[in-house]
C-alpha atoms as a PDB file:
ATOM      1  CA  UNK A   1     -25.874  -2.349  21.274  1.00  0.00           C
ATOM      2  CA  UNK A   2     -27.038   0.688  18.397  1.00  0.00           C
ATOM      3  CA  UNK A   3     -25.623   0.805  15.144  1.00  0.00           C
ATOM      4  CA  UNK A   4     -25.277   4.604  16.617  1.00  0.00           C
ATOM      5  CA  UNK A   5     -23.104   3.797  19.947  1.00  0.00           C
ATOM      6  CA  UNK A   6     -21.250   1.963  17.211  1.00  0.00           C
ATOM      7  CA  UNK A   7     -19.888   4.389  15.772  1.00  0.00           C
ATOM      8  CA  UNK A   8     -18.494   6.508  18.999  1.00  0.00           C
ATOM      9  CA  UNK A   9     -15.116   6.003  20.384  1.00  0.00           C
ATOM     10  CA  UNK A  10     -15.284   3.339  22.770  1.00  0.00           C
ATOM     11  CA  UNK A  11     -12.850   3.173  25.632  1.00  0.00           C
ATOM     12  CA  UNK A  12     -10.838   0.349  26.684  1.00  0.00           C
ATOM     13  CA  UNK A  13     -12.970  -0.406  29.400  1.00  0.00           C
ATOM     14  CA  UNK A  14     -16.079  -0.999  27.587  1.00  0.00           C
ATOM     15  CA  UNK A  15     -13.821  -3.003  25.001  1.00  0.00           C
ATOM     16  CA  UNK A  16     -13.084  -4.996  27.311  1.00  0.00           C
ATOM     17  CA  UNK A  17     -16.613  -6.205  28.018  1.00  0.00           C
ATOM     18  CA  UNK A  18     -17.773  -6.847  24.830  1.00  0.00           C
ATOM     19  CA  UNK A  19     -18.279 -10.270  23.378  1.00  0.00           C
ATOM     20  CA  UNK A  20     -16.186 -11.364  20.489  1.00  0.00           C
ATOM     21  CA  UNK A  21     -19.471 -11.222  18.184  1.00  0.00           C
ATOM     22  CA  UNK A  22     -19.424  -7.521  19.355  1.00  0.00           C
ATOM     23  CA  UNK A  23     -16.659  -6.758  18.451  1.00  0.00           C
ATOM     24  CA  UNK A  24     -16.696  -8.419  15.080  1.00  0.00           C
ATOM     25  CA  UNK A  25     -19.662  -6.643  14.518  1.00  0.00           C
ATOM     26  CA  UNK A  26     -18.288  -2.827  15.432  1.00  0.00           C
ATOM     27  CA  UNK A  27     -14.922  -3.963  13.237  1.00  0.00           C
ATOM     28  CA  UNK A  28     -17.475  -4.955  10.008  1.00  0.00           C
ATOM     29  CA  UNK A  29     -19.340  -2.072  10.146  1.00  0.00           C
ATOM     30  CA  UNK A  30     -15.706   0.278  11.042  1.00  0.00           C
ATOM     31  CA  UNK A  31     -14.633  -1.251   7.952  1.00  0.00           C
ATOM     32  CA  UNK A  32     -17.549  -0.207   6.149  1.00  0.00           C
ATOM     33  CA  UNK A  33     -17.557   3.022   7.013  1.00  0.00           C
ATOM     34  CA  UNK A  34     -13.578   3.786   6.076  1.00  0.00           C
ATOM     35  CA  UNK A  35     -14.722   2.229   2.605  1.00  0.00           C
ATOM     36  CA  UNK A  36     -17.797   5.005   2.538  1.00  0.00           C
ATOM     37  CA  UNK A  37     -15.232   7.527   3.433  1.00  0.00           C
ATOM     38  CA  UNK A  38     -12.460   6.756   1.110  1.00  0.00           C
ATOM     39  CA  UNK A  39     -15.221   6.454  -1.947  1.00  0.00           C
ATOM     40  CA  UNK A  40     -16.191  10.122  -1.335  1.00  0.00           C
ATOM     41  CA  UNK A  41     -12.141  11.199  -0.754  1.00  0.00           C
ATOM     42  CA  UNK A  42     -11.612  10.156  -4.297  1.00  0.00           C
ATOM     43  CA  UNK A  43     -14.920  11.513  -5.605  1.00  0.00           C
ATOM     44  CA  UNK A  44     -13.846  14.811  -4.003  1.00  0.00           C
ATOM     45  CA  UNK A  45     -10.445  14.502  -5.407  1.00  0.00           C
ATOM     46  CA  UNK A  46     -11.709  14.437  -9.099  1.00  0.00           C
ATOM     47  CA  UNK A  47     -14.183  17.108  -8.789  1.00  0.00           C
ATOM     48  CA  UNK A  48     -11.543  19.515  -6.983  1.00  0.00           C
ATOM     49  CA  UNK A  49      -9.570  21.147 -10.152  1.00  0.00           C
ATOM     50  CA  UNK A  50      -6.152  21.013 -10.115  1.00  0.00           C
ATOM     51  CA  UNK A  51      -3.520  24.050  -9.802  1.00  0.00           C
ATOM     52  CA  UNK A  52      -0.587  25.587  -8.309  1.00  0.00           C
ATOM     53  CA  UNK A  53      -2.398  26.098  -5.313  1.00  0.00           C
ATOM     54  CA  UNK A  54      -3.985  22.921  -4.918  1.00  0.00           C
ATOM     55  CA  UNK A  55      -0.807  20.795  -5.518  1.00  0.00           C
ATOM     56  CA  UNK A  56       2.695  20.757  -5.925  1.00  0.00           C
ATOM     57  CA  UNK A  57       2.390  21.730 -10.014  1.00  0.00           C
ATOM     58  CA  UNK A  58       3.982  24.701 -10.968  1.00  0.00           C
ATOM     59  CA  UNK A  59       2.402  27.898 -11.457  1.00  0.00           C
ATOM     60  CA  UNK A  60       3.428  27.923 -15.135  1.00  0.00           C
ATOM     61  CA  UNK A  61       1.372  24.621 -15.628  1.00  0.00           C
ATOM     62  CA  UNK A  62      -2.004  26.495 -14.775  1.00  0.00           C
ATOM     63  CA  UNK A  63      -4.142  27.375 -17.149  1.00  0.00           C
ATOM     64  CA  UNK A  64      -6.240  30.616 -17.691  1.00  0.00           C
ATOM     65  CA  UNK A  65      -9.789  30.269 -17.713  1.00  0.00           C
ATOM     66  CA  UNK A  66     -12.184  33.036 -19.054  1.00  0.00           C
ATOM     67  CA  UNK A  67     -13.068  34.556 -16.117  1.00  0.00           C
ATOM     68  CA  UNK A  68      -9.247  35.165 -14.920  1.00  0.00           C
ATOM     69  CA  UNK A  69      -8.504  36.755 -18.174  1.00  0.00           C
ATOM     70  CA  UNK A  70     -11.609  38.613 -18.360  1.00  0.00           C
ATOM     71  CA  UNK A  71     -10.554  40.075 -14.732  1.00  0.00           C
ATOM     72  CA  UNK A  72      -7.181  40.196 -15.911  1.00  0.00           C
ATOM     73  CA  UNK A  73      -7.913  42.778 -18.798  1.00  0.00           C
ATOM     74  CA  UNK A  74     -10.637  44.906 -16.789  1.00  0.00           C
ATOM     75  CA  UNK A  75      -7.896  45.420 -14.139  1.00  0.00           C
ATOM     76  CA  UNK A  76      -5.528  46.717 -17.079  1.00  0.00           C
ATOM     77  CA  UNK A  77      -8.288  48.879 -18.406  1.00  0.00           C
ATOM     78  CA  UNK A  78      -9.038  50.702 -15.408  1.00  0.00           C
ATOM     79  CA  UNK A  79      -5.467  51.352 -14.673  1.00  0.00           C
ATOM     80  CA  UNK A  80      -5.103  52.540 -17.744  1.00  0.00           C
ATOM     81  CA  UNK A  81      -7.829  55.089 -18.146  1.00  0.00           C
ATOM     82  CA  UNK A  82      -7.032  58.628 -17.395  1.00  0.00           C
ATOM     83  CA  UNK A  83      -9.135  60.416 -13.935  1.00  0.00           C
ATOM     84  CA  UNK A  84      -9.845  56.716 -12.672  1.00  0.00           C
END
């Protein structure tokens, strides 16, 4: 058996016909895998900033960053100008 047909969704009925070793084998590298996957979760979790939108913090918790407030006071300018 691949490492590749491993890795697909096996149904019960081929399950059923695999050795024990097998299906240590497809559990061990399962295992490995859902370690893999969690690493990059958390990896992904730090690198992802966090705000009102991504989380349950309030908006007033956010912070500006440059480029908000430089939008922020271009919008006000334009508004403001007269035959804009």
């Amino acid at each position: 058996m691949s490492e590749k047909s491993e890795l697909l969704a096996l149904k019960r009925e081929i399950v059923d016909q695999l050795s024990r070793e097998e299906l240590i084998k497809i559990v061990l590298t399962q295992q490995k895998l859902i370690e893999k996957l969690q690493e990059e979760v958390e990896k992904l979790k730090e690198r992802q900033p966090s705000n009102s939108k991504t989380s349950s913090k309030p908006p007033s918790s956010d912070l500006i960053q440059k480029s908000e407030t430089a939008q922020v006071d271009n919008s006000k300018e334009s508004e403001s100008q007269p035959g804009s």
